[in-house]
ModelCIF file with pLDDT and N, C-alpha, C, O atoms, coordinates in Angstrom:
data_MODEL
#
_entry.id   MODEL 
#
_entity.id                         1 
_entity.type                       polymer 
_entity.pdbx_number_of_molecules   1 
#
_entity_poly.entity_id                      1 
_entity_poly.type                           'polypeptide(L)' 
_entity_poly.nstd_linkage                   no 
_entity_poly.nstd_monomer                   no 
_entity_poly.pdbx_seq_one_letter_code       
;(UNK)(UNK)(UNK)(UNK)(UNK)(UNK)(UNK)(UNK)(UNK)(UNK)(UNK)(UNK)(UNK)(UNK)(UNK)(UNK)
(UNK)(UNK)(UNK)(UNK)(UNK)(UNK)(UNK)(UNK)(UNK)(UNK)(UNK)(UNK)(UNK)(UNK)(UNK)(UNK)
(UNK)(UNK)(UNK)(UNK)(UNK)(UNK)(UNK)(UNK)(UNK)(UNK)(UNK)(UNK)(UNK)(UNK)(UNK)
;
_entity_poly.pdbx_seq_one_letter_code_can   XXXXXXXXXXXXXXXXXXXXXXXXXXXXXXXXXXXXXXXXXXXXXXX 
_entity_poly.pdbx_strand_id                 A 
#
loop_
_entity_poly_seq.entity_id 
_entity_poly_seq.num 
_entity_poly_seq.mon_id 
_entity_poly_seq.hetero 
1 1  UNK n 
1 2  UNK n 
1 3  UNK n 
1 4  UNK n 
1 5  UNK n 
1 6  UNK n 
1 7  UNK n 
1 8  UNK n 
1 9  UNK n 
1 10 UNK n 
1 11 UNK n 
1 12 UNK n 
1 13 UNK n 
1 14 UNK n 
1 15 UNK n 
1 16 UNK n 
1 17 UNK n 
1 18 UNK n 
1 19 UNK n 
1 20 UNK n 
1 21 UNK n 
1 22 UNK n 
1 23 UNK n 
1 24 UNK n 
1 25 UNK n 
1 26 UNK n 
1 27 UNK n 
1 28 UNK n 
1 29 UNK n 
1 30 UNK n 
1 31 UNK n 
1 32 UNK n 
1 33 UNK n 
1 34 UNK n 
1 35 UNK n 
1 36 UNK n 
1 37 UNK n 
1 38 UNK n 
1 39 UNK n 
1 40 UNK n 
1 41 UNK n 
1 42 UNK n 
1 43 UNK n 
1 44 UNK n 
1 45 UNK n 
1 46 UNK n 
1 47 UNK n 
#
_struct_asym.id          A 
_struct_asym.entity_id   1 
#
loop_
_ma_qa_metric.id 
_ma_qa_metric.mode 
_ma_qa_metric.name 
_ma_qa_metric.software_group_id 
_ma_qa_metric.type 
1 global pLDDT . pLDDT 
2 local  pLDDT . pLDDT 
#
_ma_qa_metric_global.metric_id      1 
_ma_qa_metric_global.metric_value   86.47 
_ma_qa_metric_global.model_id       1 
_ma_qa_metric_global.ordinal_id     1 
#
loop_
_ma_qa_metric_local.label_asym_id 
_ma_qa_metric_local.label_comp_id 
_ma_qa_metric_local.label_seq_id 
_ma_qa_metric_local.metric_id 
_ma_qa_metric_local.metric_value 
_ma_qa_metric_local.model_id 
_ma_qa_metric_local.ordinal_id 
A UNK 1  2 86.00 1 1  
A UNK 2  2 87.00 1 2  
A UNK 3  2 88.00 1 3  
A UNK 4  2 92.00 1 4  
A UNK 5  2 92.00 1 5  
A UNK 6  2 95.00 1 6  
A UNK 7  2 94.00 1 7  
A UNK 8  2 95.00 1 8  
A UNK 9  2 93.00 1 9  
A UNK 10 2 93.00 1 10 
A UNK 11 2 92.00 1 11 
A UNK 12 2 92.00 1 12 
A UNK 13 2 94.00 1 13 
A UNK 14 2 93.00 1 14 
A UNK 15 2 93.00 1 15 
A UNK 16 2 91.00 1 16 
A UNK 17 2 90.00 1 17 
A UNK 18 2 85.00 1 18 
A UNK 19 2 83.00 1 19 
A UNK 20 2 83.00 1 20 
A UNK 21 2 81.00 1 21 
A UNK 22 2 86.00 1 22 
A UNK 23 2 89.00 1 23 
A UNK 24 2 89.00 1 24 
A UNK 25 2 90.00 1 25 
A UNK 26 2 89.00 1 26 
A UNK 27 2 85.00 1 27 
A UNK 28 2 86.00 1 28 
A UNK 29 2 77.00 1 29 
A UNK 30 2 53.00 1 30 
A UNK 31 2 48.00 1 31 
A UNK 32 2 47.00 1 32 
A UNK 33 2 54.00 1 33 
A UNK 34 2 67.00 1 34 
A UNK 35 2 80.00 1 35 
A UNK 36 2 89.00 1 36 
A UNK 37 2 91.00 1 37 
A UNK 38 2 91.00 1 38 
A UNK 39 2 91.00 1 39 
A UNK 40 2 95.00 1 40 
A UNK 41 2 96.00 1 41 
A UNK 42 2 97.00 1 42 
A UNK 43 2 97.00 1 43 
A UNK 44 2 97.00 1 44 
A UNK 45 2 97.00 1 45 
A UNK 46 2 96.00 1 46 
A UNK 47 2 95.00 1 47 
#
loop_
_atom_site.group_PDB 
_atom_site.id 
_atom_site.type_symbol 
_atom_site.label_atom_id 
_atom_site.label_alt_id 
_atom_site.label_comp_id 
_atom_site.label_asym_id 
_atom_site.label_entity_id 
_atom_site.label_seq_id 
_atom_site.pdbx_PDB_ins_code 
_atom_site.Cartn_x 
_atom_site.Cartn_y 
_atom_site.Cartn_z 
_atom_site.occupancy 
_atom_site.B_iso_or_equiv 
_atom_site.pdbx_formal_charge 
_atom_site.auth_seq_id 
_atom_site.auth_comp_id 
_atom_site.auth_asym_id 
_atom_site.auth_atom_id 
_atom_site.pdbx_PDB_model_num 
ATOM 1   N N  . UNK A 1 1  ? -44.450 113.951 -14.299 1.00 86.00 ? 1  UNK A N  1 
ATOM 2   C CA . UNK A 1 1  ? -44.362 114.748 -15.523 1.00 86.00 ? 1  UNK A CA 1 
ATOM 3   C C  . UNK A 1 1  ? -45.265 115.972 -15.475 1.00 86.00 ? 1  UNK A C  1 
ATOM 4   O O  . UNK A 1 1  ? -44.898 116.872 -16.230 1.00 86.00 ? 1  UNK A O  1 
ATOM 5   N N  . UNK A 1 2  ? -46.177 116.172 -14.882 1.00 87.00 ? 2  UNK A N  1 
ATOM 6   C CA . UNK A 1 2  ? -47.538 116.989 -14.708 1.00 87.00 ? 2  UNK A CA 1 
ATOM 7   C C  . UNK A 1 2  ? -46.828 118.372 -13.389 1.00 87.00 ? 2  UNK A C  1 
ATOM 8   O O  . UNK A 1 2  ? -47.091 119.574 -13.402 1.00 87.00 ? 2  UNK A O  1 
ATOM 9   N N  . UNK A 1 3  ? -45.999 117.691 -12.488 1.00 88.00 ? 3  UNK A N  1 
ATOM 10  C CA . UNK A 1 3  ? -45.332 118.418 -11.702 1.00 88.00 ? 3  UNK A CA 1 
ATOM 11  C C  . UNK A 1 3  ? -45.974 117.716 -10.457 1.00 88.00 ? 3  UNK A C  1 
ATOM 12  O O  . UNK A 1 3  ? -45.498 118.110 -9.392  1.00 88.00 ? 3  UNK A O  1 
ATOM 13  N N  . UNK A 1 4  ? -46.891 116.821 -10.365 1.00 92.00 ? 4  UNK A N  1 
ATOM 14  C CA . UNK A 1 4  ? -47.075 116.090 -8.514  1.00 92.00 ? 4  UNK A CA 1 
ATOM 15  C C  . UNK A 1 4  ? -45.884 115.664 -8.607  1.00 92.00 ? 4  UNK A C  1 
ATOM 16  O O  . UNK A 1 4  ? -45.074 115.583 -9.531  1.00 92.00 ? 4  UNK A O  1 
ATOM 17  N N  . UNK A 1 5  ? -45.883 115.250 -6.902  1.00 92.00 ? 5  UNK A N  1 
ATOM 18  C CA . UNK A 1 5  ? -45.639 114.347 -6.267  1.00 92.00 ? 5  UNK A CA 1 
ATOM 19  C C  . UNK A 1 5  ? -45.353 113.004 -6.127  1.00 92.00 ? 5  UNK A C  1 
ATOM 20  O O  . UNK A 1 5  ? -46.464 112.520 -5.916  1.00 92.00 ? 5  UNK A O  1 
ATOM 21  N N  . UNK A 1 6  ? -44.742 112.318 -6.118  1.00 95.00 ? 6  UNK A N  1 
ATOM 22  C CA . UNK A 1 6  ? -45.157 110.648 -5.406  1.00 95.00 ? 6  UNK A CA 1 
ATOM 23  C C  . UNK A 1 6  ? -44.082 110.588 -4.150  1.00 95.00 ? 6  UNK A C  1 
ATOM 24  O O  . UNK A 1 6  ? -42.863 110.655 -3.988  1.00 95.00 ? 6  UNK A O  1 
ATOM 25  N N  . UNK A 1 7  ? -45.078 110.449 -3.495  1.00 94.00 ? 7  UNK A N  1 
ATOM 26  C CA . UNK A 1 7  ? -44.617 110.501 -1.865  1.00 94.00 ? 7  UNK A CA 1 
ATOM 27  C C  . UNK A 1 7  ? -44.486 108.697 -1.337  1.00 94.00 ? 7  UNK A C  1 
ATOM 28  O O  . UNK A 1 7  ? -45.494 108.182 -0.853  1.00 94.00 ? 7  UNK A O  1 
ATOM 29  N N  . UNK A 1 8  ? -43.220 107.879 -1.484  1.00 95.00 ? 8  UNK A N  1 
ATOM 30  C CA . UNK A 1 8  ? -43.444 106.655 -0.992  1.00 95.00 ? 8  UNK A CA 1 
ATOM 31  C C  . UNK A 1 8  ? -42.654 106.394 0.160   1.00 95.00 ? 8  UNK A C  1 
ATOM 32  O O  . UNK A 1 8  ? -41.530 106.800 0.454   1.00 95.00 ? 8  UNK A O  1 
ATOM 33  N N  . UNK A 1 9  ? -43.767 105.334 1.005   1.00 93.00 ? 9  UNK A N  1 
ATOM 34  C CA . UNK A 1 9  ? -43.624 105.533 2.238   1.00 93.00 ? 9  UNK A CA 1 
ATOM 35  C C  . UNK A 1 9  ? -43.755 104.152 3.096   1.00 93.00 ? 9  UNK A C  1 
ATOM 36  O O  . UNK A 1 9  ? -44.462 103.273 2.603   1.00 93.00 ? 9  UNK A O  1 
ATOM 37  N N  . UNK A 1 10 ? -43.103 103.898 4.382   1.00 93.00 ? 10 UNK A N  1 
ATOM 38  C CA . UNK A 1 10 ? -43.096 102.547 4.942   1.00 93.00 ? 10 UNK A CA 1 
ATOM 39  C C  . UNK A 1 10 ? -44.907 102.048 4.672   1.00 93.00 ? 10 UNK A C  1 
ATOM 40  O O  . UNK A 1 10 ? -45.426 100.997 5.048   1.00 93.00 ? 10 UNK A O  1 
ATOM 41  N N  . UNK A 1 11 ? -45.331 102.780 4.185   1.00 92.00 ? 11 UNK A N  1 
ATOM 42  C CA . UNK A 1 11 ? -46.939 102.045 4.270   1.00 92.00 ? 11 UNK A CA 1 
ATOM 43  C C  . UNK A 1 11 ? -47.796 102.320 2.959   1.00 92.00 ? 11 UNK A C  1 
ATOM 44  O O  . UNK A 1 11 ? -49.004 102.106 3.062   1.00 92.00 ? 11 UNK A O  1 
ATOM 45  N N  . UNK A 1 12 ? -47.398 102.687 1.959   1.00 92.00 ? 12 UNK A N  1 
ATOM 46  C CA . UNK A 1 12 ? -47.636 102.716 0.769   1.00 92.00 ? 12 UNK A CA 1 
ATOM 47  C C  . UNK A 1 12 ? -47.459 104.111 0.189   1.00 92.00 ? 12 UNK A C  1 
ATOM 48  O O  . UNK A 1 12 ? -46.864 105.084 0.652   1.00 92.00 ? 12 UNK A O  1 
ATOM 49  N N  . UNK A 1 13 ? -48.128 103.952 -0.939  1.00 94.00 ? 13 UNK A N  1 
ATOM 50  C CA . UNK A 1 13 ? -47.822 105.498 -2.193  1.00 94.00 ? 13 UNK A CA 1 
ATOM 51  C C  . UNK A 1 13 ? -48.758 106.374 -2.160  1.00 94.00 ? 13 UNK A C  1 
ATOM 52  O O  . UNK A 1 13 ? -49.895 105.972 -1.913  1.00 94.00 ? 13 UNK A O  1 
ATOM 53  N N  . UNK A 1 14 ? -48.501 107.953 -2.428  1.00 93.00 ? 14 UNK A N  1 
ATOM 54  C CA . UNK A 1 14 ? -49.329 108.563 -2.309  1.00 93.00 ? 14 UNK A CA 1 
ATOM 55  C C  . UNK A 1 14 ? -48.658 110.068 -3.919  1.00 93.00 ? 14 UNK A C  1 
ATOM 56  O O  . UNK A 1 14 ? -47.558 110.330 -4.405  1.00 93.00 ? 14 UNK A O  1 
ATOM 57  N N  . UNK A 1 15 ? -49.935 110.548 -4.120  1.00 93.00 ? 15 UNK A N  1 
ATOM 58  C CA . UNK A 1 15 ? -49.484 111.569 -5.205  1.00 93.00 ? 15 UNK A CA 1 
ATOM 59  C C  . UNK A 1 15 ? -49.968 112.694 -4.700  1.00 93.00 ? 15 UNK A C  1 
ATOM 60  O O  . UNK A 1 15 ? -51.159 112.833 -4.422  1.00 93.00 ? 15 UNK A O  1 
ATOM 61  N N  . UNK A 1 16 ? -49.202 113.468 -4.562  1.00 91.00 ? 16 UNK A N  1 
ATOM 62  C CA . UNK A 1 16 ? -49.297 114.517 -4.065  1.00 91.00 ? 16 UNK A CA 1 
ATOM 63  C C  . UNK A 1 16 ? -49.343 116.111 -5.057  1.00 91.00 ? 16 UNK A C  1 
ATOM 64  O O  . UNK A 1 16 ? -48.307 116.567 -5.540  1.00 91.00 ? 16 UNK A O  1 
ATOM 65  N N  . UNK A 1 17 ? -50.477 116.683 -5.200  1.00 90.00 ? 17 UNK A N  1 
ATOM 66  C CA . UNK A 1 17 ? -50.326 117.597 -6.084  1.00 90.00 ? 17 UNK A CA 1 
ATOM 67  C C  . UNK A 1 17 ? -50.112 119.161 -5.010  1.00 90.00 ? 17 UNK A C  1 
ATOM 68  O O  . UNK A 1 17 ? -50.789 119.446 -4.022  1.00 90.00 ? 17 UNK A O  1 
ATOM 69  N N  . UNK A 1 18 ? -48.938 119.985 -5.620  1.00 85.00 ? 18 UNK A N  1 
ATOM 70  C CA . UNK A 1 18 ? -48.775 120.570 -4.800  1.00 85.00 ? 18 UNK A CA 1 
ATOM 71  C C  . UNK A 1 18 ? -49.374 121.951 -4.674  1.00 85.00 ? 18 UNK A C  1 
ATOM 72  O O  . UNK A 1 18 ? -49.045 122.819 -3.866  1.00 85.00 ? 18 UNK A O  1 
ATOM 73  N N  . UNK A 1 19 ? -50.648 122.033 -5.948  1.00 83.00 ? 19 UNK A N  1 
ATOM 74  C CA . UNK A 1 19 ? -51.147 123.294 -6.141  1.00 83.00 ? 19 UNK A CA 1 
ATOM 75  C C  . UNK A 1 19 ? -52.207 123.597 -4.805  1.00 83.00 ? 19 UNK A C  1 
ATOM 76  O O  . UNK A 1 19 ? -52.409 124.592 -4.110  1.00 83.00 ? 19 UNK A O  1 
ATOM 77  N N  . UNK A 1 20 ? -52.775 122.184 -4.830  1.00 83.00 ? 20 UNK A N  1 
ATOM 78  C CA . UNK A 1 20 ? -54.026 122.075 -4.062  1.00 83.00 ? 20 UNK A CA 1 
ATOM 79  C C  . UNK A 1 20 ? -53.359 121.258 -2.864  1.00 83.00 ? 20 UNK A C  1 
ATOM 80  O O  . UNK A 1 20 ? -54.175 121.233 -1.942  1.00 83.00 ? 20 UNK A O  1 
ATOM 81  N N  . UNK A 1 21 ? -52.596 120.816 -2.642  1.00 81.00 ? 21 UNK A N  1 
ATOM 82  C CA . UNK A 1 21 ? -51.896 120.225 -1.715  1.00 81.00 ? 21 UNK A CA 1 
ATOM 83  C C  . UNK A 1 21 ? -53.014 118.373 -1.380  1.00 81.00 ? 21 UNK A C  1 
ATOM 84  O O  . UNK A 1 21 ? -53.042 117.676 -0.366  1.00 81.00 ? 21 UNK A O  1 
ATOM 85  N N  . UNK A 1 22 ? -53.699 118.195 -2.652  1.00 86.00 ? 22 UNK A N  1 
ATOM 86  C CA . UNK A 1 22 ? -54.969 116.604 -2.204  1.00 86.00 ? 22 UNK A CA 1 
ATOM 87  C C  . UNK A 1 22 ? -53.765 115.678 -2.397  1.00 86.00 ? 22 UNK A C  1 
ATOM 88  O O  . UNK A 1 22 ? -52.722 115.818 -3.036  1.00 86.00 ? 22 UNK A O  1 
ATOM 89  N N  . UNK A 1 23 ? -54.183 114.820 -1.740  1.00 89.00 ? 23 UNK A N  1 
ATOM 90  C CA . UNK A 1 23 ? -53.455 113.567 -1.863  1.00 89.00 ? 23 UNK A CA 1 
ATOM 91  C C  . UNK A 1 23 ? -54.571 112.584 -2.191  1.00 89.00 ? 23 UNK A C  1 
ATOM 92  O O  . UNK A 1 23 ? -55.765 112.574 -1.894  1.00 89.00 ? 23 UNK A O  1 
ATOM 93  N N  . UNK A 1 24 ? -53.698 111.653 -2.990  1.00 89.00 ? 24 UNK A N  1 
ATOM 94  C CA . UNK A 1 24 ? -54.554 110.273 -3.525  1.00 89.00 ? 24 UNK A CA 1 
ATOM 95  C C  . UNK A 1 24 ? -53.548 109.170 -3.295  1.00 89.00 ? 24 UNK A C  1 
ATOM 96  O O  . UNK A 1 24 ? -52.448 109.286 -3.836  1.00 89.00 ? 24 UNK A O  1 
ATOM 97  N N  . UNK A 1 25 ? -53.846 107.965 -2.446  1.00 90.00 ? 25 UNK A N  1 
ATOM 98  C CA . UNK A 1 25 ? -53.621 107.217 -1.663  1.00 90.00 ? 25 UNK A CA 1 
ATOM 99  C C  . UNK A 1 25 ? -53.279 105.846 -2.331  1.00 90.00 ? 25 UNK A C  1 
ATOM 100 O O  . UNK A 1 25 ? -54.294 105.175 -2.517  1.00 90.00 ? 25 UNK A O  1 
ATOM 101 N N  . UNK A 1 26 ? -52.466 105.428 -2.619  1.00 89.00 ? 26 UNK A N  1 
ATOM 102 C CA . UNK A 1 26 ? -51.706 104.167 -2.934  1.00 89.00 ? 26 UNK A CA 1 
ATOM 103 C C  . UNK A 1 26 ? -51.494 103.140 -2.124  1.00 89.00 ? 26 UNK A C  1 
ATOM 104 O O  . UNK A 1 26 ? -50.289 102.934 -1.977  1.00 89.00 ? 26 UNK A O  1 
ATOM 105 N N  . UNK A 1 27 ? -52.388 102.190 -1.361  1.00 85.00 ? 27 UNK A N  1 
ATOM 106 C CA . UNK A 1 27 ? -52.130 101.230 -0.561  1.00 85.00 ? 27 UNK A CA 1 
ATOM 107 C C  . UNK A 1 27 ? -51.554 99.896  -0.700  1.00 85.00 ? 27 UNK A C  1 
ATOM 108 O O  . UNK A 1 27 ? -52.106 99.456  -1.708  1.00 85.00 ? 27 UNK A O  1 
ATOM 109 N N  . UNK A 1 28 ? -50.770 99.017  -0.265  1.00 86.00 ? 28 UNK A N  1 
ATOM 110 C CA . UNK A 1 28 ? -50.399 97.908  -0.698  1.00 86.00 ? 28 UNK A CA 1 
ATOM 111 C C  . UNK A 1 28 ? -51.756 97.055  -0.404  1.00 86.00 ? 28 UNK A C  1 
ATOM 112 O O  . UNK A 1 28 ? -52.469 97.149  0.595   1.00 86.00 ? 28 UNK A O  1 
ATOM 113 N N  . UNK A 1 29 ? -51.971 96.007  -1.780  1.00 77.00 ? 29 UNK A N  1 
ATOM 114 C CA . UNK A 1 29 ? -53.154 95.398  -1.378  1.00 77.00 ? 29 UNK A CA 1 
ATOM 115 C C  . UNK A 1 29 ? -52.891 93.766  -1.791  1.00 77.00 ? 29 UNK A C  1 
ATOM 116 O O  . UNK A 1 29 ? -51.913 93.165  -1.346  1.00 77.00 ? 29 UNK A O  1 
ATOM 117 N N  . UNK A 1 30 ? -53.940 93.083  -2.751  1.00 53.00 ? 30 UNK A N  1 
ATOM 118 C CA . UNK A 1 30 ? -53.596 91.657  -2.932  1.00 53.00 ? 30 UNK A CA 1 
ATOM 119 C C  . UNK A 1 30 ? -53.275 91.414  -4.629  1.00 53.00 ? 30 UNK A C  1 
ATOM 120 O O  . UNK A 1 30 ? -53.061 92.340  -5.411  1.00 53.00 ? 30 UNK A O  1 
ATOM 121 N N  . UNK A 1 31 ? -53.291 90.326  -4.904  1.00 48.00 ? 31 UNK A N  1 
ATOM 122 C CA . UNK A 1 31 ? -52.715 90.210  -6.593  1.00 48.00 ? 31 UNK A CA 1 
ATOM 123 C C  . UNK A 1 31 ? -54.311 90.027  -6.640  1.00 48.00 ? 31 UNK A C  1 
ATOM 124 O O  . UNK A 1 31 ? -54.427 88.832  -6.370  1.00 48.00 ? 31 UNK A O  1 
ATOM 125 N N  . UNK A 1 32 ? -55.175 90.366  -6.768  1.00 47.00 ? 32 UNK A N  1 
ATOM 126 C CA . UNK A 1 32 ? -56.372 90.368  -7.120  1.00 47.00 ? 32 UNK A CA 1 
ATOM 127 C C  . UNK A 1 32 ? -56.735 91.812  -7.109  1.00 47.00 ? 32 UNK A C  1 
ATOM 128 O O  . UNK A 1 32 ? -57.618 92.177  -7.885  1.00 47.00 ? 32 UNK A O  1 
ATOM 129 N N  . UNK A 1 33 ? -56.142 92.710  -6.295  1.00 54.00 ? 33 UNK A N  1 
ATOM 130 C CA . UNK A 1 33 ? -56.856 93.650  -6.171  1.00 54.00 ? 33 UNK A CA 1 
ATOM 131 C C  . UNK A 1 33 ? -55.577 94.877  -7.079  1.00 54.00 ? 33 UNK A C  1 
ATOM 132 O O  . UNK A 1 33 ? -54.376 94.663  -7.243  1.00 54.00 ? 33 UNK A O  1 
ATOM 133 N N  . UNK A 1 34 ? -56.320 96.032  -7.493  1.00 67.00 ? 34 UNK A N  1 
ATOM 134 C CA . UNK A 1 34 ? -55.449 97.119  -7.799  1.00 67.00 ? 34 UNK A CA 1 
ATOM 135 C C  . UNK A 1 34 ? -54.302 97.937  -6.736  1.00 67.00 ? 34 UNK A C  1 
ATOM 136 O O  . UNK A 1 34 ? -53.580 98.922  -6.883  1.00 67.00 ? 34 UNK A O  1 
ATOM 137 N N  . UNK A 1 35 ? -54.445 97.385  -6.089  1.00 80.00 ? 35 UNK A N  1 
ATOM 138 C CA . UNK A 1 35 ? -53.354 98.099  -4.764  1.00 80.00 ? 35 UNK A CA 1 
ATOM 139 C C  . UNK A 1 35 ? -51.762 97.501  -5.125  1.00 80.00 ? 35 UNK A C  1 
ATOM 140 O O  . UNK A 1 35 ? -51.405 96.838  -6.099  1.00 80.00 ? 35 UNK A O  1 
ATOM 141 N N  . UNK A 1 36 ? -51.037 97.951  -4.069  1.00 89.00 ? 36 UNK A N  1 
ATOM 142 C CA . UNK A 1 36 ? -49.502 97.825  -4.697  1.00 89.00 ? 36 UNK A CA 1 
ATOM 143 C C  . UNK A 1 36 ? -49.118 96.096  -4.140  1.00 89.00 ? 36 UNK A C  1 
ATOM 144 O O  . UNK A 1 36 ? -49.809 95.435  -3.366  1.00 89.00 ? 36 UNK A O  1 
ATOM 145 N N  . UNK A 1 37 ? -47.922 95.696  -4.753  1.00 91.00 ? 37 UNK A N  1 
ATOM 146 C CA . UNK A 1 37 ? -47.589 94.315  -4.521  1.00 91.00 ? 37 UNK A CA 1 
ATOM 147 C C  . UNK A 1 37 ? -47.115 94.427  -2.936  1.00 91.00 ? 37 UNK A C  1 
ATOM 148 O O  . UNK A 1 37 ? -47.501 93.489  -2.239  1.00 91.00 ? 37 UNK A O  1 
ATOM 149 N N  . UNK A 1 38 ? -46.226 95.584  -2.189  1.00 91.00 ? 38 UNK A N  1 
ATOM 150 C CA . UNK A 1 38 ? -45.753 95.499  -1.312  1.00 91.00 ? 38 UNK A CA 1 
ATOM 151 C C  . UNK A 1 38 ? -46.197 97.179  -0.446  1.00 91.00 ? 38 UNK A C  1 
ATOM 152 O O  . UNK A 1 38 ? -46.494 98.124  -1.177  1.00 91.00 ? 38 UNK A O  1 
ATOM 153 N N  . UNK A 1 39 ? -46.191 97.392  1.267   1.00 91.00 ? 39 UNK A N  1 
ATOM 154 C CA . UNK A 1 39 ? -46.668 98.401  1.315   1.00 91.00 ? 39 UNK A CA 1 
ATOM 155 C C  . UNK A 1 39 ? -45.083 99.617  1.531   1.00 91.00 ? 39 UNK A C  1 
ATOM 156 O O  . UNK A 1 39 ? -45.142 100.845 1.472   1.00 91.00 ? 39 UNK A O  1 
ATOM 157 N N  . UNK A 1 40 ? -43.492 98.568  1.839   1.00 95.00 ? 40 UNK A N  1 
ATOM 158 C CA . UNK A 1 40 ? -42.570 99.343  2.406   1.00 95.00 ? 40 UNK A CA 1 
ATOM 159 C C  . UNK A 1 40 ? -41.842 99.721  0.656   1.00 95.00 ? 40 UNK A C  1 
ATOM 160 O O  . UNK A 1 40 ? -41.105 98.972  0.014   1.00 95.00 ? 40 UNK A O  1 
ATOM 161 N N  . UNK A 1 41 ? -42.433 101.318 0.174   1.00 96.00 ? 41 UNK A N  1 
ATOM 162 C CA . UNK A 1 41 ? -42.121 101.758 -1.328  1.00 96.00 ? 41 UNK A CA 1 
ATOM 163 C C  . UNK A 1 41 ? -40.632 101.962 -0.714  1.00 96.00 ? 41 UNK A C  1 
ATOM 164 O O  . UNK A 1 41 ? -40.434 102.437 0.404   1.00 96.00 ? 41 UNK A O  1 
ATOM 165 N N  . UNK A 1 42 ? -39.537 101.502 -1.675  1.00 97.00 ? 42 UNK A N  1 
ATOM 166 C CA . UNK A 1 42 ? -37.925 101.725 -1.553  1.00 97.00 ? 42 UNK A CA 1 
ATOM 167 C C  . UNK A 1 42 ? -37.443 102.396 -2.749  1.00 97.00 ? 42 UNK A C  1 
ATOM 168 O O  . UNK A 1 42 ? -36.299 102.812 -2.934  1.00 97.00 ? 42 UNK A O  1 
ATOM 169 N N  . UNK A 1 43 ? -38.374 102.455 -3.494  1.00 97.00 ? 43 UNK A N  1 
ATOM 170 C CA . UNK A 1 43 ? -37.712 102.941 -4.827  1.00 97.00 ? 43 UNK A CA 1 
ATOM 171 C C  . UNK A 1 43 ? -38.750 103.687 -5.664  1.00 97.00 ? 43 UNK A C  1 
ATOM 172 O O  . UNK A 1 43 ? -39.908 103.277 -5.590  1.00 97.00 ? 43 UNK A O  1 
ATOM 173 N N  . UNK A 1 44 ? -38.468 104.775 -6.484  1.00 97.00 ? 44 UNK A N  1 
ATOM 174 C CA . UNK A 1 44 ? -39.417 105.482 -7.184  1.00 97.00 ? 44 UNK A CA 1 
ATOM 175 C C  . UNK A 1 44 ? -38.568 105.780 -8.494  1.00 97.00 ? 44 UNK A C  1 
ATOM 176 O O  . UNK A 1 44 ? -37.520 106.404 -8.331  1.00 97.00 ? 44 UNK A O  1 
ATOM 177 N N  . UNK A 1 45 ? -38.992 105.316 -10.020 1.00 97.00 ? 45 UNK A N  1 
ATOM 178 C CA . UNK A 1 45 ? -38.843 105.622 -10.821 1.00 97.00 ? 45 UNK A CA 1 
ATOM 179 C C  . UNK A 1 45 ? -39.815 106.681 -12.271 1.00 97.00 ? 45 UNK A C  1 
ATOM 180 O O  . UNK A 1 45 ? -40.892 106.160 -12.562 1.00 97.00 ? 45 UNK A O  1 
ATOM 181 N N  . UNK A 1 46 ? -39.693 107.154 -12.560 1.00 96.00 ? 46 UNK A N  1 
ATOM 182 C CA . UNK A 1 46 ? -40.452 107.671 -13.827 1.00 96.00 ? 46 UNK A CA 1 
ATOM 183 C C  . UNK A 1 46 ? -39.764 107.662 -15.437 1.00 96.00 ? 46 UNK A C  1 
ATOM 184 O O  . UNK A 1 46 ? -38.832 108.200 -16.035 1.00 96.00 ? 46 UNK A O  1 
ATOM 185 N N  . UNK A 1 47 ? -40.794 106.751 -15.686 1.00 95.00 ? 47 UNK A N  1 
ATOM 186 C CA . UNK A 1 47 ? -39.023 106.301 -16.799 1.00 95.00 ? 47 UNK A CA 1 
ATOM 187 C C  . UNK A 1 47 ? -39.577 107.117 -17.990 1.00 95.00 ? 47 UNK A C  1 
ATOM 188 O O  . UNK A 1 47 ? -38.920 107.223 -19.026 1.00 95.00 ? 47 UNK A O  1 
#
């Protein structure tokens, strides 16, 4: 909505802002931890 990115990828998510071109890193991790449930992203929604 802001105008990034989300770049998903066989190894997790990433947001990509394209003014500054930084990326911030989305890793698949554990159900304990804040990281993603799985690392191969197949689908991207913004609802």
């Amino acid at each position: 909505a802001a105008g990034e990115f989300w770049v998903g990828t066989r190894n997790g998510l990433n947001r990509l802002d394209p003014v500054s071109n930084g990326v911030v890193r989305y890793p698949a991790g554990t159900a304990q931890s804040q990281g993603l449930s799985g690392g191969f992203v197949s689908a991207l929604l913004l609802d």
